[in-house]
Protein backbone atom coordinates (compact mmCIF):
# COMPACT_ATOMS: atom_id res chain seq x y z
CA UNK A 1 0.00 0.00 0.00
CA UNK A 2 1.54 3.58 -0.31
CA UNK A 3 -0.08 7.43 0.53
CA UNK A 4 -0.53 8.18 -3.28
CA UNK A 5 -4.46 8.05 -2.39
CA UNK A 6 -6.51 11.24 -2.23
CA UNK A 7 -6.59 13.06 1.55
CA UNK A 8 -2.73 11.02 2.08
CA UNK A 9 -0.61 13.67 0.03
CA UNK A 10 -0.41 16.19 2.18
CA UNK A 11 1.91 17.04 5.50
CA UNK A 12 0.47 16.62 8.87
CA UNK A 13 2.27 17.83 12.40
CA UNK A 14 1.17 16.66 16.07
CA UNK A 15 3.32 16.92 19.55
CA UNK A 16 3.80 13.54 19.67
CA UNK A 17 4.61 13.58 23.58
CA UNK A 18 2.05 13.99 26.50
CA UNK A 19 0.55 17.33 26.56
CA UNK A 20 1.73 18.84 29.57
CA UNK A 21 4.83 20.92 31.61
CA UNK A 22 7.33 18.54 31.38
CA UNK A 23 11.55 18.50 30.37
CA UNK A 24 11.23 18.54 26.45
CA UNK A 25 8.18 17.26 24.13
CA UNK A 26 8.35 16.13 20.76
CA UNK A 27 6.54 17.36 17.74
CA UNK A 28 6.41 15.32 14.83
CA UNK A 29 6.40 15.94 11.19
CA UNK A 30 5.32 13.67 8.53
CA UNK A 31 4.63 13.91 4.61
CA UNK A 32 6.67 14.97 1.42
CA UNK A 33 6.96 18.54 2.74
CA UNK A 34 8.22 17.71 5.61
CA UNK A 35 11.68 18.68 5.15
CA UNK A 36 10.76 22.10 2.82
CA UNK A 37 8.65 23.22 6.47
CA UNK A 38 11.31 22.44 8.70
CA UNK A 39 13.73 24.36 6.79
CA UNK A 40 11.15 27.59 6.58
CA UNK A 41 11.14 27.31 10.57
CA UNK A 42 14.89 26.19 11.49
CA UNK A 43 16.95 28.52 9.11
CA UNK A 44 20.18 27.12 10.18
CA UNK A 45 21.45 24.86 8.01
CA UNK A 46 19.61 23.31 4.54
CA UNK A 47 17.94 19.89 6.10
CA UNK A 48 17.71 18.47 2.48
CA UNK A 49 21.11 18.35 1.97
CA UNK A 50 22.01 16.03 5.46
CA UNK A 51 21.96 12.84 5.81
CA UNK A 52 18.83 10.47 7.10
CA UNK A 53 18.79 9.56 10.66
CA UNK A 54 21.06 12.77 12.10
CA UNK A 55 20.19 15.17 14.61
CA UNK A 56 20.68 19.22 14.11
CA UNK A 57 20.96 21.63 16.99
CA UNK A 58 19.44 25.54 16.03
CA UNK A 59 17.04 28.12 16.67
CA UNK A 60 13.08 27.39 15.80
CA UNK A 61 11.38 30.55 14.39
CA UNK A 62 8.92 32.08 12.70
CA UNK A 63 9.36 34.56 10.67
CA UNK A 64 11.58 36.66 12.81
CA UNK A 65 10.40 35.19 15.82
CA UNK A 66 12.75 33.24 17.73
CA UNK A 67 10.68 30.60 19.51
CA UNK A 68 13.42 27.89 21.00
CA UNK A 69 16.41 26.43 20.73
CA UNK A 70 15.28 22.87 19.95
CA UNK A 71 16.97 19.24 18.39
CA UNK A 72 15.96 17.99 14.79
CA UNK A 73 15.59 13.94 14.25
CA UNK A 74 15.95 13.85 10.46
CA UNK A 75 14.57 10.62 8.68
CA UNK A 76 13.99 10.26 4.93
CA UNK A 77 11.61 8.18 3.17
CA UNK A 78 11.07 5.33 3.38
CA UNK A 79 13.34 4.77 6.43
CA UNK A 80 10.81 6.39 8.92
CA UNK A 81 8.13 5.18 11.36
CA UNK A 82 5.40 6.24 8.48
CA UNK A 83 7.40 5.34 5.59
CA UNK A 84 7.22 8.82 4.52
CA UNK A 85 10.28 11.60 4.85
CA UNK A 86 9.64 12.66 9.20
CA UNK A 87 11.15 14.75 11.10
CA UNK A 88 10.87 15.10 14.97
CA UNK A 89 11.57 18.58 16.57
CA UNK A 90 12.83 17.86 20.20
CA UNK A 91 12.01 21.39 21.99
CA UNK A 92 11.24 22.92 25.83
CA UNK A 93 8.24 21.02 27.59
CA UNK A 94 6.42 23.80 27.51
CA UNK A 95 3.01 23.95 26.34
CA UNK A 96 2.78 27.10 25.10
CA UNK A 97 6.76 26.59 23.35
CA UNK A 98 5.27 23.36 21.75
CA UNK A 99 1.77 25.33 20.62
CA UNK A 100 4.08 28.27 18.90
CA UNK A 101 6.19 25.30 17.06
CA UNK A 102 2.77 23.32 15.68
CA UNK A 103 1.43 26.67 14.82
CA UNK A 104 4.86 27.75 12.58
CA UNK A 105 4.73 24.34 11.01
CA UNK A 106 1.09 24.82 10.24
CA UNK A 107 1.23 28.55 8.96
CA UNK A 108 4.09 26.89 6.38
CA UNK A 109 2.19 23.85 4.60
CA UNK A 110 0.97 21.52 6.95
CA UNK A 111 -1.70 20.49 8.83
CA UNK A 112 -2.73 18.98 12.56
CA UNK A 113 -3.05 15.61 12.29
CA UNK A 114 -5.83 13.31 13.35
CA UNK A 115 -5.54 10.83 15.96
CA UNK A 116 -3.80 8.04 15.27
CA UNK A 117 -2.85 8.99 11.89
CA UNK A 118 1.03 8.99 11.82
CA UNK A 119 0.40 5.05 12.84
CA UNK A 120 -2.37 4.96 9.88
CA UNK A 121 -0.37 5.99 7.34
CA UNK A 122 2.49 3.46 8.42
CA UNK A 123 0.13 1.27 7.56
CA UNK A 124 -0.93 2.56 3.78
CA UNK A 125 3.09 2.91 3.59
CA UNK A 126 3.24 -0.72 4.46
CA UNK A 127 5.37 -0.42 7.16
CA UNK A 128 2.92 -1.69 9.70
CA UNK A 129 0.12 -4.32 8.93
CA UNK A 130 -3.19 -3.85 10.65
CA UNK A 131 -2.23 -6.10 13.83
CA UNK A 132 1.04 -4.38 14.73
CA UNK A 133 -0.92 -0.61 14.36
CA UNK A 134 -3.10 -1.69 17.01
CA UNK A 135 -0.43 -3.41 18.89
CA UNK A 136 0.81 -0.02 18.81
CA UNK A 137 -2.29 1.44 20.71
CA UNK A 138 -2.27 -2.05 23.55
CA UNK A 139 1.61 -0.75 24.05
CA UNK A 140 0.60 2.67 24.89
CA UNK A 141 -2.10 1.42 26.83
CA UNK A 142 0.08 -1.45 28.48
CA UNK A 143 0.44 -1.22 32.46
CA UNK A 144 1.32 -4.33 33.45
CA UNK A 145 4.51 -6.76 32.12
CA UNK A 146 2.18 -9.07 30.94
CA UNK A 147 0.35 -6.59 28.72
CA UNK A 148 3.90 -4.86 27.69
CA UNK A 149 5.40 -7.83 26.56
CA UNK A 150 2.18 -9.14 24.42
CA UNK A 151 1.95 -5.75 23.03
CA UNK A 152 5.71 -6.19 21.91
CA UNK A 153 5.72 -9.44 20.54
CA UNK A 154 2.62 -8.29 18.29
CA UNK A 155 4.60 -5.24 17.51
CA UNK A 156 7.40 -7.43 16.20
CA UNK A 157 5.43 -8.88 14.08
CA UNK A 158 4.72 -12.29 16.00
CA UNK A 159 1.06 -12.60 15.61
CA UNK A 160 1.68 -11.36 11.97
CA UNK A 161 4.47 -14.09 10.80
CA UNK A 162 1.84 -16.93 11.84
CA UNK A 163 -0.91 -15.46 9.89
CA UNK A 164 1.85 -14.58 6.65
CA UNK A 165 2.88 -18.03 6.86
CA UNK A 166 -0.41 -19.61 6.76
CA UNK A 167 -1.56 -17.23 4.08
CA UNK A 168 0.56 -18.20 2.04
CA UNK A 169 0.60 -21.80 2.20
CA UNK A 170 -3.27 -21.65 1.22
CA UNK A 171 -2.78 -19.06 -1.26
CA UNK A 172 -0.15 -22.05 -2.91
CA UNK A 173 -2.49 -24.41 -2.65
CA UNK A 174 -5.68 -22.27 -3.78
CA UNK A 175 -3.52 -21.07 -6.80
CA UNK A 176 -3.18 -24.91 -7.74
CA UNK A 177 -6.49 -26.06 -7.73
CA UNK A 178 -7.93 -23.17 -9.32
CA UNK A 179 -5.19 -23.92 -11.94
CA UNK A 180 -7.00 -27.62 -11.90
CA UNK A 181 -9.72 -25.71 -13.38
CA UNK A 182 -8.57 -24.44 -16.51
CA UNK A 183 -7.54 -28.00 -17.27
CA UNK A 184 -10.76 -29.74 -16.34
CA UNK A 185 -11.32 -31.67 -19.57
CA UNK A 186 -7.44 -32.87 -18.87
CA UNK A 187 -8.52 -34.47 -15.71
CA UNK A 188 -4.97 -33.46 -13.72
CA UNK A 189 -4.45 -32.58 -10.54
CA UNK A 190 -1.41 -30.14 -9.58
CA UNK A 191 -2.37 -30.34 -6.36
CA UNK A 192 -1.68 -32.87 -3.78
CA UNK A 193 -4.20 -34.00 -2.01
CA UNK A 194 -2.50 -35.51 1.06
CA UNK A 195 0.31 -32.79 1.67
CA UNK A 196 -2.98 -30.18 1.33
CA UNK A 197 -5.03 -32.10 4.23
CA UNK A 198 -1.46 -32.25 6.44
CA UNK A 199 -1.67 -28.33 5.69
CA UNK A 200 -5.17 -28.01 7.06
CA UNK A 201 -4.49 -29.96 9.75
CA UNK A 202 -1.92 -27.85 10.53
CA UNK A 203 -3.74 -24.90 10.06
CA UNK A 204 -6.62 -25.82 12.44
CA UNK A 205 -4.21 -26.79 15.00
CA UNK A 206 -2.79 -23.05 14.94
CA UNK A 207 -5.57 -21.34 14.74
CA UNK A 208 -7.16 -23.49 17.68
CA UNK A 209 -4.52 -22.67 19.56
CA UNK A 210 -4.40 -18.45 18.86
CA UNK A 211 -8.34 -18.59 19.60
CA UNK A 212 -7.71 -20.94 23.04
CA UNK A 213 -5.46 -18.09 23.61
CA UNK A 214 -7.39 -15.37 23.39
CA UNK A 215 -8.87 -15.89 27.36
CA UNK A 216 -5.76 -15.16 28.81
CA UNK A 217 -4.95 -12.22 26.33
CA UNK A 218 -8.39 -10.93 27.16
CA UNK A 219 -6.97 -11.33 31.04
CA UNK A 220 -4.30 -9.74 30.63
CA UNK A 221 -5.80 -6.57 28.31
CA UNK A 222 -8.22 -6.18 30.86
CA UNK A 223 -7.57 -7.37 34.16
CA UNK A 224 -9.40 -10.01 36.15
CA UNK A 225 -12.61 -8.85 38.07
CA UNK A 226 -12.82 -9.83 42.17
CA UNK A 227 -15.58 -9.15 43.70
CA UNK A 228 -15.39 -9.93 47.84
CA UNK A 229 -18.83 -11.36 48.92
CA UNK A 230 -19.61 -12.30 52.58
CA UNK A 231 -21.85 -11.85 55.97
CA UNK A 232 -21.63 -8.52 57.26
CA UNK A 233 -18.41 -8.49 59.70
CA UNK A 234 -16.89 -11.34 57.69
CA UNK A 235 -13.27 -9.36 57.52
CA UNK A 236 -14.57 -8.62 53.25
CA UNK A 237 -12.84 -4.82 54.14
CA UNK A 238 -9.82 -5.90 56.40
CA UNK A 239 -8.92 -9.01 53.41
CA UNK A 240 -9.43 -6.11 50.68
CA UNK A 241 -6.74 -3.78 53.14
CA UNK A 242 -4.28 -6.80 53.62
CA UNK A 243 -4.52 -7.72 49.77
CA UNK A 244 -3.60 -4.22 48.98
CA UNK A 245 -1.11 -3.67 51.69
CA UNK A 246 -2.81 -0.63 52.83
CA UNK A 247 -5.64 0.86 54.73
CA UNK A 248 -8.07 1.46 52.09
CA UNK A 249 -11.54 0.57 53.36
CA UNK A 250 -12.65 1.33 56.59
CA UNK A 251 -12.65 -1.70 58.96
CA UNK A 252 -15.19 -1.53 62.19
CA UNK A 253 -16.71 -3.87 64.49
CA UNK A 254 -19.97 -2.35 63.60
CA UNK A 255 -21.93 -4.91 61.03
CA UNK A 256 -23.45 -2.95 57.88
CA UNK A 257 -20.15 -0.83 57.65
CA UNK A 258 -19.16 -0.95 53.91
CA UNK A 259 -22.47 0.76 52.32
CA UNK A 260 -21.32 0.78 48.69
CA UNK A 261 -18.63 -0.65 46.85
CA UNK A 262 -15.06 0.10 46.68
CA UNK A 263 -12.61 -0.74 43.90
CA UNK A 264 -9.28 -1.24 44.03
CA UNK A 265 -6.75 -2.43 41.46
CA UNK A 266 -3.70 -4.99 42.19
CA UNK A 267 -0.96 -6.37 40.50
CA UNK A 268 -0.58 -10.55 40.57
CA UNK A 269 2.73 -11.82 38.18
CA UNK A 270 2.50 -8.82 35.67
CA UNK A 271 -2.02 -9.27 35.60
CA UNK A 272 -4.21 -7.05 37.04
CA UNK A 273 -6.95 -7.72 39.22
CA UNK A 274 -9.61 -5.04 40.10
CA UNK A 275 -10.60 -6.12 43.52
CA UNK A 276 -14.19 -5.31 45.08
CA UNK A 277 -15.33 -4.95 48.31
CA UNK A 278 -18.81 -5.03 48.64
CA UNK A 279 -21.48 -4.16 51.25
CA UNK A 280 -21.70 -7.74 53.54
CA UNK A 281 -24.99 -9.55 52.66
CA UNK A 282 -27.60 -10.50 55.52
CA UNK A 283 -31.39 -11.41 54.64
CA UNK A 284 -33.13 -9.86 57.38
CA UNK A 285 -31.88 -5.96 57.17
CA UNK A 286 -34.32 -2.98 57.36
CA UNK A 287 -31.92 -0.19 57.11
CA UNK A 288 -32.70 1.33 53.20
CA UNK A 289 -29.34 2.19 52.47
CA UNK A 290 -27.62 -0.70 53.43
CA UNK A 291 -30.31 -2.94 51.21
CA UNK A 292 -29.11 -0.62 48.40
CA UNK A 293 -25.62 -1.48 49.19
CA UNK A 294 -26.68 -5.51 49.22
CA UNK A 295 -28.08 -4.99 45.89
CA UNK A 296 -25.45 -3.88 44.66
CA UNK A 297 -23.24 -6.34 46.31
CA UNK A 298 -25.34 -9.17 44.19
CA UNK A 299 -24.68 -7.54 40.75
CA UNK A 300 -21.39 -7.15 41.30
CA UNK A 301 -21.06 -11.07 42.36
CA UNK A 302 -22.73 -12.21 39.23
CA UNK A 303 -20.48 -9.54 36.48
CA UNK A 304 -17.32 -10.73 38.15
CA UNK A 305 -14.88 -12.55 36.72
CA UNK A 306 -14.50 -14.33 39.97
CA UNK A 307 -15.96 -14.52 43.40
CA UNK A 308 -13.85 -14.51 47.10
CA UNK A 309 -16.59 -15.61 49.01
CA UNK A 310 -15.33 -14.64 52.65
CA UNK A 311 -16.73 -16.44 55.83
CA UNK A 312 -16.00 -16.54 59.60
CA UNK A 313 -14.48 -19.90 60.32
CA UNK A 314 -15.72 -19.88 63.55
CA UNK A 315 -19.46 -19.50 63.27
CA UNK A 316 -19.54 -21.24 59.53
CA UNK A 317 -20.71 -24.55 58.93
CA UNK A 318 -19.63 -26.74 56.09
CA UNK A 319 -23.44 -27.19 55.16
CA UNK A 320 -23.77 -23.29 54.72
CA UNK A 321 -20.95 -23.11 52.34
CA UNK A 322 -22.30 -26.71 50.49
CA UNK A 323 -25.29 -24.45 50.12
CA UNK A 324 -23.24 -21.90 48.62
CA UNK A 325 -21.37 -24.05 46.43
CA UNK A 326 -24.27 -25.02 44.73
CA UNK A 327 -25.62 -21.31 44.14
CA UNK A 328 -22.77 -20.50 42.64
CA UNK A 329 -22.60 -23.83 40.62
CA UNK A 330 -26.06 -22.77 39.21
CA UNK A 331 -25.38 -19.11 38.01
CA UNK A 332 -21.97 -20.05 36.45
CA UNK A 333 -19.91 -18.06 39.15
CA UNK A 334 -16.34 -18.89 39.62
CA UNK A 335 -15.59 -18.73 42.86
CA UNK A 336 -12.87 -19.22 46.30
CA UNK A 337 -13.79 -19.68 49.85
CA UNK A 338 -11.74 -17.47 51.62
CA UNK A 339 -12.03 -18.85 56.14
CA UNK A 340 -10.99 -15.90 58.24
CA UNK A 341 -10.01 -15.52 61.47
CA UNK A 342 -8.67 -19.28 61.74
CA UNK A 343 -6.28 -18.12 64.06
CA UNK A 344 -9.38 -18.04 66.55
CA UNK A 345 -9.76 -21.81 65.90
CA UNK A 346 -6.20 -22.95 64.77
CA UNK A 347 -5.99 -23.72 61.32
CA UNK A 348 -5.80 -27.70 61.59
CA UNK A 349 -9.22 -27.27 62.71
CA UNK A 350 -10.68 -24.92 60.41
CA UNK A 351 -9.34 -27.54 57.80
CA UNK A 352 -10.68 -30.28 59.31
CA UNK A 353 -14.17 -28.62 59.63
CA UNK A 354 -14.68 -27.87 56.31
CA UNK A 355 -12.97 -30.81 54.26
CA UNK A 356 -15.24 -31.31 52.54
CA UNK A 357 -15.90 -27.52 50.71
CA UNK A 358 -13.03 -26.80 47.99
CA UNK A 359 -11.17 -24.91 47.24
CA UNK A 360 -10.53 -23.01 50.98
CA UNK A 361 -8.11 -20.62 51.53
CA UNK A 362 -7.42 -19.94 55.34
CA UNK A 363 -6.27 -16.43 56.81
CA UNK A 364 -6.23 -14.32 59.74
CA UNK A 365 -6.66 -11.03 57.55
CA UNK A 366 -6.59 -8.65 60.76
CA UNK A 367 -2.69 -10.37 61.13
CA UNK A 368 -2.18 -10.17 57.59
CA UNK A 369 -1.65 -14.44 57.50
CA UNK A 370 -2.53 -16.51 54.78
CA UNK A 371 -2.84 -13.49 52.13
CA UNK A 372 0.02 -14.70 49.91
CA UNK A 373 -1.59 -17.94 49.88
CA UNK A 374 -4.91 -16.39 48.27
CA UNK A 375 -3.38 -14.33 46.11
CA UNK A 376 -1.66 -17.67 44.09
CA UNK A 377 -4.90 -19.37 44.44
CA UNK A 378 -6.28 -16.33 42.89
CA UNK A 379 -3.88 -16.56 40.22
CA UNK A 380 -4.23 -20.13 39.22
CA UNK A 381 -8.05 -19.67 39.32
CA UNK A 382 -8.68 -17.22 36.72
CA UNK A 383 -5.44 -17.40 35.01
CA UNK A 384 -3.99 -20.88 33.43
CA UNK A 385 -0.64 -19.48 31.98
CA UNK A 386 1.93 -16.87 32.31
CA UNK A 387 2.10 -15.19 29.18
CA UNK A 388 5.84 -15.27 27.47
CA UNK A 389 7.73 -13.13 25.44
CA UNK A 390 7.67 -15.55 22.33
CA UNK A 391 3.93 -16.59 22.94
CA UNK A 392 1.36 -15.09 20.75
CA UNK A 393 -2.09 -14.15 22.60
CA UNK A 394 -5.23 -12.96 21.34
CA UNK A 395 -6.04 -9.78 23.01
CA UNK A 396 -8.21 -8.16 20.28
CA UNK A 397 -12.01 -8.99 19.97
CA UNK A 398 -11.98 -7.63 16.18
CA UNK A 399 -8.97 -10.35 15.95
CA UNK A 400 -10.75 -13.39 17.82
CA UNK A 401 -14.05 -12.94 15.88
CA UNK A 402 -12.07 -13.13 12.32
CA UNK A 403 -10.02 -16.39 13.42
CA UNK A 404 -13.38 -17.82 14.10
CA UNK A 405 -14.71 -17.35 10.73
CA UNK A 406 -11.00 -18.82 9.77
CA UNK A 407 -11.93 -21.73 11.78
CA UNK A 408 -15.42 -22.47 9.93
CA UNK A 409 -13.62 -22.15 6.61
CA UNK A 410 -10.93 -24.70 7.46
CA UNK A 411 -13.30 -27.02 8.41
CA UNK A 412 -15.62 -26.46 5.67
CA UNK A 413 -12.01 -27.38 3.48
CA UNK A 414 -11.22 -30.13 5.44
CA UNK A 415 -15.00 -31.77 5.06
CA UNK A 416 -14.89 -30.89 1.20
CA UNK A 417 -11.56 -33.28 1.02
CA UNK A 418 -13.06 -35.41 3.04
CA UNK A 419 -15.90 -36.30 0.32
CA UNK A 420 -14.11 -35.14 -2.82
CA UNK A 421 -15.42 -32.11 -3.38
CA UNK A 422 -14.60 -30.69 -6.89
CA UNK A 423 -12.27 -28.14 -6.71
CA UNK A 424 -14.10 -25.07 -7.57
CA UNK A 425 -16.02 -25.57 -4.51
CA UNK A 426 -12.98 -26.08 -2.90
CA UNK A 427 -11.65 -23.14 -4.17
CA UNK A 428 -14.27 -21.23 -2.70
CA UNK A 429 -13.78 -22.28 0.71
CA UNK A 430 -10.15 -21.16 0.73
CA UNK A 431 -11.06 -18.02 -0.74
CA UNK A 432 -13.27 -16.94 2.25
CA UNK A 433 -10.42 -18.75 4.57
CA UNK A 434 -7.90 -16.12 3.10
CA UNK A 435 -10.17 -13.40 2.97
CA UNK A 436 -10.72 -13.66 7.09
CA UNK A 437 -6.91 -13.98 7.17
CA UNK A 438 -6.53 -10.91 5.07
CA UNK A 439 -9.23 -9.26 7.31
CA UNK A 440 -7.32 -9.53 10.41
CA UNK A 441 -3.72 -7.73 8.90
CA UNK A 442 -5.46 -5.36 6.59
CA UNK A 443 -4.11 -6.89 3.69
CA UNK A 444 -7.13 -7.83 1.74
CA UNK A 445 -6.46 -8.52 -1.89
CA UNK A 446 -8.38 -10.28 -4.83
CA UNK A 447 -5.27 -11.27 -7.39
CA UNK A 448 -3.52 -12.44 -4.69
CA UNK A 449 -4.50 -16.20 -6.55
CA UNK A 450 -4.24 -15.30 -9.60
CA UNK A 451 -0.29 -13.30 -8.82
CA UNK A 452 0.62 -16.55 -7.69
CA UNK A 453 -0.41 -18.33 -11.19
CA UNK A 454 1.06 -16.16 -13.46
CA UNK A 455 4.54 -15.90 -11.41
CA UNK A 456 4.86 -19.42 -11.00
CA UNK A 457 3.72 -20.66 -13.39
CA UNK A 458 3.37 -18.54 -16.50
CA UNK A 459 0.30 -19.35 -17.84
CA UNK A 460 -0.54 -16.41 -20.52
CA UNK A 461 -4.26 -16.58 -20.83
């Protein structure tokens, strides 16, 4: 793809830092008159004569207006971010500085850009596919390790390479059988059968696992909702405190306390986990506000991604929490006991007590015991692997819908082998294979077959 489209010819400008006081922002330049602005607002030296990837110290003005002393980045097509000649002006963090520099670059030729766009045209340039420009938006948005090094690997073109590699196997095989085709009344086949169905295989076997992947990529874009459910005076605010290492909810004696909920977010192994402390539940409670607060304690339970159902070990009975098990059981709710204050009744008989009722973590949350222990039990629970640096994980929804569609196709392919399906038929099942391929990088293209024919095997017709 390249910018020679209408609207993509023109020069756009955009502080490419966060707005704000700071050290130094940068405002980028982009487009072929990049470097003819530049030199109209940094009269020191003729840019177009010095060399790509080299940085020039001078004074910014306009007109006769000194603005700043500031640092030029020069790059020259196509060796840039956007493919297109850029230059980055690296000036005083001040606001009002930066505003006077967009202003002098807009007053010679260009224009603000729209958001997003610098990565956008990287991707007409070609530079980019579709998945790594919206890797580029999870890596800005990334706050964990987790959702860093997923946006990275995606960036580098992991979650790409599978996809090219795949592509192009089917568009081989496509090209052959629609080459079948034009030599029906030969009866050949250019196409092996057997190394084709080892290629589906194959192909259902990745794609299986990129779509089993997308729970844990969803996990780790979005965190992992906990809401804390229990009795009034369970210890729901004093676990939420000792989870978060701080004195965030208020903890009394006083049953009915926590009114509404409070949210919280913590970091597990590079995931997040938005815990929720909710009002404690009771049946019998005439008190309006704190009925609100149960109410809302109940839709927060059923949204969450997972339940710590807290309970005091000492006046608990296994049957209460059998009766639990099996609400939860029936409205789909993942969920972990959490037994507090077994220091009260020793832990070797708070385990003995309720053997039966898994799984049971045991604490002492006003001592701060047994947290650690819920926190890994917490982690296994809602999430099944730590993501790696080499791993590729679904995190986008637009991404995980498409490879679903892929999925149908292949086995659509893999049935039409199965009963000897003429080829045209196959032909269109690989088609709409490699156009949900295509979908998911942006690189949707109709000759793509019919390239591979004429380059391989130069048939003139």
């Amino acid at each position: 793809m390249n910018t020679n489209l209408s609207g993509w010819d023109d020069t756009i400008v955009a502080l490419a830092t966060a707005p704000g006081v700071a050290a130094i922002g940068v405002i980028r330049l982009s487009g072929p008159d990049a470097f003819n602005i530049a030199n109209k607002i940094f009269p020191s030296k003729d840019l177009h004569k010095q060399a790509s990837h080299t940085l020039h110290v001078g004074l910014i003005k306009n007109g006769n207006d000194t603005i700043d002393e500031a640092v030029l980045s020069l790059y020259k097509n196509p060796r840039s971010y956007t493919g297109e000649d850029v230059i980055e002006i690296s000036c005083h963090g001040s606001p009002f500085v930066q505003q006077q520099i967009i202003e002098a670059c807009i007053s010679n030729g260009a224009r603000l850009a729209k958001p997003g766009e610098f990565t956008q045209r990287a991707f007409l340039n070609g530079k980019l596919d579709l998945t790594q420009a919206e890797a580029v938006a999870d890596m800005i948005a990334s706050n964990t390790k987790a959702s860093q090094k997923t946006a990275l690997h995606n960036i580098r073109g992991g979650f790409s390479n599978v996809l090219k590699e795949l592509r192009e196997q089917l568009i081989q095989f496509g090209a052959l059988i629609e080459l079948e085709l034009d030599f029906a009344t030969e009866d050949v086949e250019f196409a092996d059968r057997k190394k084709f169905y080892a290629l589906i295989n194959h192909a259902q076997e990745i794609t299986g696992n990129l779509l089993s992947s997308f729970q844990l990529g969803n996990v780790i874009k979005h965190g992992v909702s906990v809401a804390i459910i229990g009795k009034p005076n369970a210890g729901k605010s004093t676990l939420l405190n000792a989870l978060l290492n701080e004195d965030r909810a208020i903890v009394s004696e006083i049953a009915g306390t926590t009114r509404d909920t409070i949210e919280e977010m913590m970091n597990i192994n590079g995931i997040l986990f938005r815990l929720i402390d909710t009002a404690g539940i009771r049946e019998h409670s005439t008190d309006t506000i704190e009925l609100t607060g149960i109410a809302k304690s109940m839709e927060k339970m059923k949204t969450a991604d997972v339940v710590l159902y807290i309970f005091d070990v000492n006046s608990t009975t296994a049957e209460e929490l059998q009766e639990k098990e099996k609400e939860f059981a029936q409205a789909g709710i993942q969920y972990i006991f959490v037994g507090n204050k077994s220091d009260l009744l020793g832990e070797a008989e708070a385990k003995t007590r309720f053997l039966t009722v898994k799984p049971v973590s045991f604490i002492a949350a006003k001592n701060n015991e047994g947290i650690e222990a819920v926190k890994e039990l917490l982690f296994s629970k809602t999430v099944h692997s730590q993501p790696g640096s080499e791993n590729t994980i679904i995190t986008n929804a637009r991404h995980h819908a498409a490879l679903q569609q892929v999925a149908a196709a292949l086995q659509d392919i893999k049935q039409g082998l199965d009963h000897n399906m003429p080829g045209d038929l196959l032909a269109l099942d690989i088609r709409r294979c490699l156009h949900y391929i295509s979908e998911i990088t942006g690189d949707i293209s109709n000759e793509d077959l019919l390239d591979y024919i004429f380059s391989k095997f130069c048939i003139g017709k």
